[in-house]
Every structure is written in C-alpha cells, then in structure tokens.
Protein backbone atom coordinates (compact mmCIF):
# COMPACT_ATOMS: atom_id res chain seq x y z
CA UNK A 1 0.00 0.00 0.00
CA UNK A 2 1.78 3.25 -1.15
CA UNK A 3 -1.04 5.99 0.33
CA UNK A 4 -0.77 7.33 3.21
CA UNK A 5 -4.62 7.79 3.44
CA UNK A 6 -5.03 4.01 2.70
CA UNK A 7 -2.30 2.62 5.16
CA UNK A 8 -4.16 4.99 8.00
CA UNK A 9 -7.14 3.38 7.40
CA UNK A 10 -5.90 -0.23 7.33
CA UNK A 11 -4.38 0.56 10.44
CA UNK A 12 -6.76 2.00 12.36
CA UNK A 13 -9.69 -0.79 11.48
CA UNK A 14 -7.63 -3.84 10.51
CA UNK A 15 -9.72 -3.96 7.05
CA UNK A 16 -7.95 -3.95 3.65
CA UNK A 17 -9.17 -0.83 1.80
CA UNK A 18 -10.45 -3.07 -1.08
CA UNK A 19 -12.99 -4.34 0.55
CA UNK A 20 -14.09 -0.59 1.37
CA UNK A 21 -13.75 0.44 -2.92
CA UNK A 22 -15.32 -2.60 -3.82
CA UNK A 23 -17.85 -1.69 -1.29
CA UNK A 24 -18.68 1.92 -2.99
CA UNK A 25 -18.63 1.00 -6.39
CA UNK A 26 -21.32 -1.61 -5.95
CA UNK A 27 -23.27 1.51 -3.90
CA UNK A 28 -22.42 3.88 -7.10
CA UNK A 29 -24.00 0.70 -9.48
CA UNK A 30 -26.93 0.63 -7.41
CA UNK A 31 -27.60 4.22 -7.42
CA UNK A 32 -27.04 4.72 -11.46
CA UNK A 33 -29.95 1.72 -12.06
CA UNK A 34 -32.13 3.50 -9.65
CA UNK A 35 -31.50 6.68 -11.39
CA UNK A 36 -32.19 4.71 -14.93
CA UNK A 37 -35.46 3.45 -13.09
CA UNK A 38 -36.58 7.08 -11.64
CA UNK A 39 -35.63 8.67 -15.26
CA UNK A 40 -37.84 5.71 -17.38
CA UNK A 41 -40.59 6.68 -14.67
CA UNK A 42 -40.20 10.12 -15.28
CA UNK A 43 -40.40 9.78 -19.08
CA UNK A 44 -44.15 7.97 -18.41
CA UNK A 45 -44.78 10.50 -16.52
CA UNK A 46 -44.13 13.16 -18.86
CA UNK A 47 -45.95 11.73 -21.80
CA UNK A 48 -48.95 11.02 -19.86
CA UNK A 49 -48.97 14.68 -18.41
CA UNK A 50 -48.16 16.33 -21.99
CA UNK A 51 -51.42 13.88 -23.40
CA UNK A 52 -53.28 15.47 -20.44
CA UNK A 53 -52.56 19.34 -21.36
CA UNK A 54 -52.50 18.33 -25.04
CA UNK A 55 -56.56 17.64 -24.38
CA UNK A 56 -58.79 16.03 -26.44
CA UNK A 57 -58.70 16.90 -30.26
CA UNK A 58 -56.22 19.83 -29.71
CA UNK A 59 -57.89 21.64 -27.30
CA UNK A 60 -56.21 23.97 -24.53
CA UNK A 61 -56.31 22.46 -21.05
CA UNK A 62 -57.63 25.99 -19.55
CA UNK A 63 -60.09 25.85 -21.99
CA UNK A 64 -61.80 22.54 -20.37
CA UNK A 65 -61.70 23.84 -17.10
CA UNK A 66 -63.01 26.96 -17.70
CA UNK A 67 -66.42 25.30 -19.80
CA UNK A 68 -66.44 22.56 -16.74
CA UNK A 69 -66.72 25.92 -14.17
CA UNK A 70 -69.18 27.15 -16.37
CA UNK A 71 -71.16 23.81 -16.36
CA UNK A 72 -70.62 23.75 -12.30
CA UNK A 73 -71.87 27.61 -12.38
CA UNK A 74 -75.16 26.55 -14.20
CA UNK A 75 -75.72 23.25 -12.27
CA UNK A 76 -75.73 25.10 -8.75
CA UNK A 77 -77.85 27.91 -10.36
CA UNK A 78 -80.09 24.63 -11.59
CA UNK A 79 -80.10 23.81 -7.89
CA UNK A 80 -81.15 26.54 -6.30
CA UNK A 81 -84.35 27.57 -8.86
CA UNK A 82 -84.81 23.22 -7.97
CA UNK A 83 -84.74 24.25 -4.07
CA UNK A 84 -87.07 27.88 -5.30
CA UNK A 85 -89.68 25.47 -6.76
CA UNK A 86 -89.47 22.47 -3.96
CA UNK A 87 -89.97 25.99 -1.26
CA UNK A 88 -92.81 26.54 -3.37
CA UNK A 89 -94.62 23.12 -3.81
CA UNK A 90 -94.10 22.68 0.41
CA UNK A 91 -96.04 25.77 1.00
CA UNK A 92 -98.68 24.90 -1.52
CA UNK A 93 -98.86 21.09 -0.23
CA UNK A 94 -98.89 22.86 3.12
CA UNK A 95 -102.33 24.96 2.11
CA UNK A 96 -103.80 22.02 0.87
CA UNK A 97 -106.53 19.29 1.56
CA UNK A 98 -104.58 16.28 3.33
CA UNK A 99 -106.93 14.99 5.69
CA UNK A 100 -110.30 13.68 4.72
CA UNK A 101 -113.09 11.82 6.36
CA UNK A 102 -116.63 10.65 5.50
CA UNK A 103 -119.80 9.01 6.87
CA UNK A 104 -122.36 7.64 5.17
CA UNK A 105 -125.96 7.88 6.89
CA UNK A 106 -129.33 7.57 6.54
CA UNK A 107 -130.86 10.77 7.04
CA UNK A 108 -134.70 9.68 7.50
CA UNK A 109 -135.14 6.25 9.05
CA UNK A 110 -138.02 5.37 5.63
CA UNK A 111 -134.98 5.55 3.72
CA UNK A 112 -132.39 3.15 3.54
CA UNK A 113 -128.98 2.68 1.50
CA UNK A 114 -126.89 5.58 3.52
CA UNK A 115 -127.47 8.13 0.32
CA UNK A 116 -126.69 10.46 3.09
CA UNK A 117 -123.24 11.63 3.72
CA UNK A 118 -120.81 14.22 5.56
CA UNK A 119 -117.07 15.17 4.08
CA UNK A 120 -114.73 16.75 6.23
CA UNK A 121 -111.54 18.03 3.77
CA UNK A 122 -108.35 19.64 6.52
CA UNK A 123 -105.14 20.95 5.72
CA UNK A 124 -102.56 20.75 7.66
CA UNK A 125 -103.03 22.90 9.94
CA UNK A 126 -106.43 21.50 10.07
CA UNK A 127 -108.18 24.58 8.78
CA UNK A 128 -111.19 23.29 5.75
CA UNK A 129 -114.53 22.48 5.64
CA UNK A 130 -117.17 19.73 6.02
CA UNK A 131 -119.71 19.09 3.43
CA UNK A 132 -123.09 17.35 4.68
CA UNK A 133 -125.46 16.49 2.24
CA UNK A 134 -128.48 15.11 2.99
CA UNK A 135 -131.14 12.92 0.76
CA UNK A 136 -134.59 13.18 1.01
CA UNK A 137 -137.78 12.03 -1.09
CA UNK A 138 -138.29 15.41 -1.86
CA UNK A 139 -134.50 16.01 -2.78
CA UNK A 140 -131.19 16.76 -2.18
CA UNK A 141 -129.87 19.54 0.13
CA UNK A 142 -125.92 20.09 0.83
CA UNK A 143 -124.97 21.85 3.70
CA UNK A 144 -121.45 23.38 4.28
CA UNK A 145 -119.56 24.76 7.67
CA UNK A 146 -116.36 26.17 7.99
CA UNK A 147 -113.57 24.36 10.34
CA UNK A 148 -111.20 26.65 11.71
CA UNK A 149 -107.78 25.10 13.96
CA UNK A 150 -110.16 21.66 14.10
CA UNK A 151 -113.18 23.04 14.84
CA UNK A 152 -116.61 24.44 13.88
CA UNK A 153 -118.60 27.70 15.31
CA UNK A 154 -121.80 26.32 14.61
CA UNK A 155 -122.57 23.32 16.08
CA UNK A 156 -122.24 19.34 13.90
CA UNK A 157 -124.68 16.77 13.47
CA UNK A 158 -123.11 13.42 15.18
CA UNK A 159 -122.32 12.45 11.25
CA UNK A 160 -120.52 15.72 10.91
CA UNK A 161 -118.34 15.29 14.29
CA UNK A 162 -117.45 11.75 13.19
CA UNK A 163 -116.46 13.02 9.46
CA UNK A 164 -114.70 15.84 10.91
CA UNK A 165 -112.75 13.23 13.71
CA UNK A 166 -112.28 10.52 10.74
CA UNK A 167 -109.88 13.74 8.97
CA UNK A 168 -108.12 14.91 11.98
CA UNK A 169 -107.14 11.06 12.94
CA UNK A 170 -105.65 10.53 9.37
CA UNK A 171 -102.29 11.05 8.77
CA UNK A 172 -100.39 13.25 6.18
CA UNK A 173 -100.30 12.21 2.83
C-alpha cells in the first residue's frame, strides 16, 4: 500500500481498503440503475402529463376547465331555482286538503242505503270544511260549515263530528 490515506485506514480498522472500494462502487452501481429506473418513470410521466394538457382533439387544457366551471356555475344555479320550486310546492302542499273523512248515513229512518253523507276536507293545519249532504224524497240539500284550527262555530250533526274526527285522525299524505 503506497497511500498514506489508505495505510491509515488499514491501520486503524484492521480492514484492507479493497474491501471498502469494492464496497462503494457496488453503492455507485446501485444508485445509477435507480436513477435509470426514476428517469424511465419520469419519461411515463411526462408523456402522460403532456397527453393530459394536449386535451382532447387539440384543445387547450384551460379551456376545459373553464367550460367545466361554467357547467358547475349553471348546475348550482339549476339547484337553487330546484330548491325555489321544492320551497314553493311545500307551502302549496302545506295549504292544501290532506286529511279527509266521510260518513255515510241515513238521514230519514223510511230511507235506507246511507245516500246520506258528511265530508270533512283539513289541511294541515287543520283549517277546511265539512260538506253534509243530505237525501230526502223530496230532494237533495248540501250543507257546508267552515272548520277553523279543528273546529266548527256552529254546532255538527253526530255524522258531521265523526267526518270531521275521521280527517283529523288521518295522517299526512
């Protein structure tokens, strides 16, 4: 051994030097085909990027993500009129007839086949009406009353009362 640097080192560790070259220049081999593996990788990853900003047929990559924020900026204006009209159709449903209940009767005890009848149509808030027709030899006469919060200011019949208790029993539709 004719270095200095190399007799040093074989003195101070007992290990030829050779061992310690032979040692970095398999590290240095490993390292170049790990760079040839990170640069093929990179290549890949080059094309596929350039195919991505290339775009379909040509077209400019700012382009397609400006017309897909436009499309976004009409879908959530879509939306909300959607939510507008829904607002709209739960107020109406909310004003109108959901509740309903009848009884058929026999108004006059010479007539049978319950012609007779009483409606009771609620919203719900159960605000509506009750319809009470009645059938008689000499004709037909329909009577209506007025239900405010569930009840009446003039007095029901008993077929009225069970019409009107029918509609407020009944679930939503």
């Amino acid at each position: 051994m004719n270095s200095p640097i190399l007799d040093y080192i074989y003195q101070y560790t007992g290990i030829d030097p050779a061992y310690y070259m032979f040692a970095l220049v398999l590290f240095v081999i490993i390292l170049m085909i790990l760079m040839i593996v990170i640069l093929c990788k990179h290549k890949k990853l080059r094309k596929r990027m350039e195919a991505f900003l290339q775009g379909k047929d040509g077209e400019n990559l700012e382009e397609i993500f400006l017309s897909c924020m436009e499309k976004a900026a009409i879908a959530s204006k879509e939306n909300k009129e959607l939510q507008e009209e829904i607002n709209l159709l739960k107020e109406t449903q909310r004003m109108t007839y959901q509740k309903m209940g009848m009884v058929k009767y026999d108004a006059f005890r010479e007539m049978s086949g319950e012609l007779s009848y009483a409606l009771a149509l609620l919203d719900q808030e159960e605000n509506g009406f009750i319809i009470n027709s009645v059938y008689a030899n000499e004709g037909s006469y329909s009577y209506i009353k007025e239900i405010k919060k569930g009840g009446s200011e003039i007095p029901l019949s008993e077929e009225e009362g069970k019409a009107l208790n029918k509609a407020k029993n009944k679930s939503q539709a």
